[in-house]
Protein backbone atom coordinates (compact mmCIF):
# COMPACT_ATOMS: atom_id res chain seq x y z
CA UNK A 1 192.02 106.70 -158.55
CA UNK A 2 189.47 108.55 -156.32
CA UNK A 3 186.27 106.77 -155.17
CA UNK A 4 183.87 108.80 -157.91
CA UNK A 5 186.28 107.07 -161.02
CA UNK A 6 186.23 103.74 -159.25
CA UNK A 7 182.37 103.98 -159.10
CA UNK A 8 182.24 104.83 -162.51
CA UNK A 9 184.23 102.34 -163.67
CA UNK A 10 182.78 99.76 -161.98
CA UNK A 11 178.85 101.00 -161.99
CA UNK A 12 178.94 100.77 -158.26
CA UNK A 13 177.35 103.07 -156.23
CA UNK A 14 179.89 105.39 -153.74
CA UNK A 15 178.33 103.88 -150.47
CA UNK A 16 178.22 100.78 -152.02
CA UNK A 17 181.97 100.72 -152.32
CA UNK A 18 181.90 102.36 -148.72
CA UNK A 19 179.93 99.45 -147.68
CA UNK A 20 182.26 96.75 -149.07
CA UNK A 21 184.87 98.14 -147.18
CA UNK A 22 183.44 98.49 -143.89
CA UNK A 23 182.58 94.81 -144.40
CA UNK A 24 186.08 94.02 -145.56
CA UNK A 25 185.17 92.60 -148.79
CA UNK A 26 187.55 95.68 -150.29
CA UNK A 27 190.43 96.19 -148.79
CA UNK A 28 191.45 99.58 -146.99
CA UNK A 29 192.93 101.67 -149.20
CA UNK A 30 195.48 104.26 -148.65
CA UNK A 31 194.39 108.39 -148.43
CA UNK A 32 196.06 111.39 -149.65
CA UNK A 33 197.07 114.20 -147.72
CA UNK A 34 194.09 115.30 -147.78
CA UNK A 35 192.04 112.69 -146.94
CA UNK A 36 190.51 110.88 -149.74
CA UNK A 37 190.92 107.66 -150.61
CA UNK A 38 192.95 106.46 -153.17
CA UNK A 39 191.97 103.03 -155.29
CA UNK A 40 194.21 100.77 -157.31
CA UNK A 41 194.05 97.94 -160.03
CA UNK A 42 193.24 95.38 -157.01
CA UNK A 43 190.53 97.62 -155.96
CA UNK A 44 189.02 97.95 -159.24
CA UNK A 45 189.72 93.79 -159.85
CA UNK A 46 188.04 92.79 -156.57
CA UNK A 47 184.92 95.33 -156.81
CA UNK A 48 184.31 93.46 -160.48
CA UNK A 49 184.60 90.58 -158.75
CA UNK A 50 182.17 91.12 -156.30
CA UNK A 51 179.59 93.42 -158.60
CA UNK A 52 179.64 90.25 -160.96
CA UNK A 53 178.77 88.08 -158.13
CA UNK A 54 175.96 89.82 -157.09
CA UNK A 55 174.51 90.02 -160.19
CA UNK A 56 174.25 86.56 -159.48
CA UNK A 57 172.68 87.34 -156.73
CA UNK A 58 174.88 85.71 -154.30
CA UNK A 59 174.63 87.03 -150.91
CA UNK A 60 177.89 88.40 -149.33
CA UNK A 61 179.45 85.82 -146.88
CA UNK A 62 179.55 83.90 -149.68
CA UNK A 63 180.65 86.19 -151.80
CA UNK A 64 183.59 86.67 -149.22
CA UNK A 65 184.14 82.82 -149.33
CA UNK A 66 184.96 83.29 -152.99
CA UNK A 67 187.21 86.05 -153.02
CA UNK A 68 189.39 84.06 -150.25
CA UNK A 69 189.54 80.91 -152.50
CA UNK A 70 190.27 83.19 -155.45
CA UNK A 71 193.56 84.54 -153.53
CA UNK A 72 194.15 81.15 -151.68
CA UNK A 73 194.95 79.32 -155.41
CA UNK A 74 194.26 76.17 -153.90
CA UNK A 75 193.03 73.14 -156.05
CA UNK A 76 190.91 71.73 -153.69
CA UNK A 77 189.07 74.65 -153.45
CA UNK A 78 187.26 73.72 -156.74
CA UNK A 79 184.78 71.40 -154.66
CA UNK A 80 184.03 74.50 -152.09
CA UNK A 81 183.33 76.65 -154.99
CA UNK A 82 180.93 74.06 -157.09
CA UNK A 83 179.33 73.68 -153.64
CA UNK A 84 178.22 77.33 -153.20
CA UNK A 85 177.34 77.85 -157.34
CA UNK A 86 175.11 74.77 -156.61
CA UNK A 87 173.43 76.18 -152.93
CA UNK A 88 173.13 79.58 -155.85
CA UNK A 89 171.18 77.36 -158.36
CA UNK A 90 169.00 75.49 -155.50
CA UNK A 91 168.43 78.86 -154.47
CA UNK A 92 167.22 80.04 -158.32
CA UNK A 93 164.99 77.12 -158.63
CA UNK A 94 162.99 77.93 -155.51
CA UNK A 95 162.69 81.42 -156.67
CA UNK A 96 161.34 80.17 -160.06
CA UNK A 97 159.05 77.86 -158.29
CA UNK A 98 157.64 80.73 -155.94
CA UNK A 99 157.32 83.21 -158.86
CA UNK A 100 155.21 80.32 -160.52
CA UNK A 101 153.15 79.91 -158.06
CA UNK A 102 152.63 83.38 -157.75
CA UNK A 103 151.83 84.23 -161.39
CA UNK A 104 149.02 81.51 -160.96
CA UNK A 105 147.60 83.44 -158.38
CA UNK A 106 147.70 86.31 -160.20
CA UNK A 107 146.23 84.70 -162.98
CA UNK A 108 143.30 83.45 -160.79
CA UNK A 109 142.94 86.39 -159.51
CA UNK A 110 142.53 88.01 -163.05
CA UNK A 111 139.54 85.88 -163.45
CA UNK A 112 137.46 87.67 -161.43
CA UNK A 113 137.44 90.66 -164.19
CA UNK A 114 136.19 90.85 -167.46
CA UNK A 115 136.97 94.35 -169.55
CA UNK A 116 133.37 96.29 -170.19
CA UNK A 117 131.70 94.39 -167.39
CA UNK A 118 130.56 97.93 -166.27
CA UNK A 119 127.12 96.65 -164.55
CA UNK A 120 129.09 94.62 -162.22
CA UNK A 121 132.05 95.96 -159.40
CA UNK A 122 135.46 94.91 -160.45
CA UNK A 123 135.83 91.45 -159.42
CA UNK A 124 139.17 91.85 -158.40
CA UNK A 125 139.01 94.24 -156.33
CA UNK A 126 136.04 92.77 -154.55
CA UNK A 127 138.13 90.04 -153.99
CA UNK A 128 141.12 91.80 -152.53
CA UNK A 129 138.29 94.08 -150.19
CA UNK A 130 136.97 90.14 -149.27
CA UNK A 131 140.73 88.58 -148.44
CA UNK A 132 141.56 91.97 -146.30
CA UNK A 133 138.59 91.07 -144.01
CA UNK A 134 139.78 87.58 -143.40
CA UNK A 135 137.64 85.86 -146.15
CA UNK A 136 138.94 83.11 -148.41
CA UNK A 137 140.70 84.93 -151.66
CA UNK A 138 140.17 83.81 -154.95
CA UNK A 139 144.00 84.02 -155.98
CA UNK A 140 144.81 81.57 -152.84
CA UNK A 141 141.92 79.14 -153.14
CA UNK A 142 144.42 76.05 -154.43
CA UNK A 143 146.81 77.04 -151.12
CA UNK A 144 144.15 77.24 -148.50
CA UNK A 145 142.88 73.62 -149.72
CA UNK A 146 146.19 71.85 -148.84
CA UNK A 147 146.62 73.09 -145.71
């Protein structure tokens, strides 16, 4: 199969697939005559592979550490692996705990406005204006008082 059916089939983008095999997470493929690449059943195996792992979200070397334990069919490889889906979940918890803390600014933040308070400038902009000239900002009042 060309490029354009293996993108399809896989919902990767062209350079994407490009990408993966500069970086040798594909392997090289072989070309017609005329130059275009051809793509086989591996191909399209290891690009599912590697689409399903980023939709993880796991970043590429590790990615690459995967898809050599996944050919290597070695046992003891099962420790390696639960190693790198837990550094993956350590990973999603600090996200969760950042986005927290950043929907609590938001939140304070969305204080500083009432709807209809038409006599009065919008609160939160007045506080962004404030934080952009160095002042203290309403969303990171909690931060700046632990530091």
């Amino acid at each position: 199969m060309k490029i354009g059916e293996l993108a399809k089939r896989t919902g990767a983008d062209v350079e994407t697939i490009r990408y993966y095999e500069r970086e040798g997470l594909l392997p090289q493929t072989d070309r017609t005559e005329s130059g275009y690449r051809i793509y086989g059943q591996t191909h399209l195996e290891r690009l599912s592979f590697i689409r399903h792992c980023r939709s993880l979200e796991m970043p590429l070397s590790e990615i690459r550490t995967l898809l050599d334990f996944s050919q290597d069919g070695n046992p003891r490889s099962c420790d390696s692996v639960n190693n790198i889906v837990d550094l993956q979940i350590a990973r999603v918890r600090a996200r969760l705990e950042s986005l927290a803390a950043l929907e609590m600014q938001l939140r304070r933040l969305r204080r500083q406005c009432r709807a209809g308070e038409k006599a009065k400038p919008c609160g939160i902009l007045k506080s962004l204006v404030e934080a952009a000239h160095g002042e203290a900002c309403v969303c990171h009042e909690h931060e700046q008082k632990h530091h």
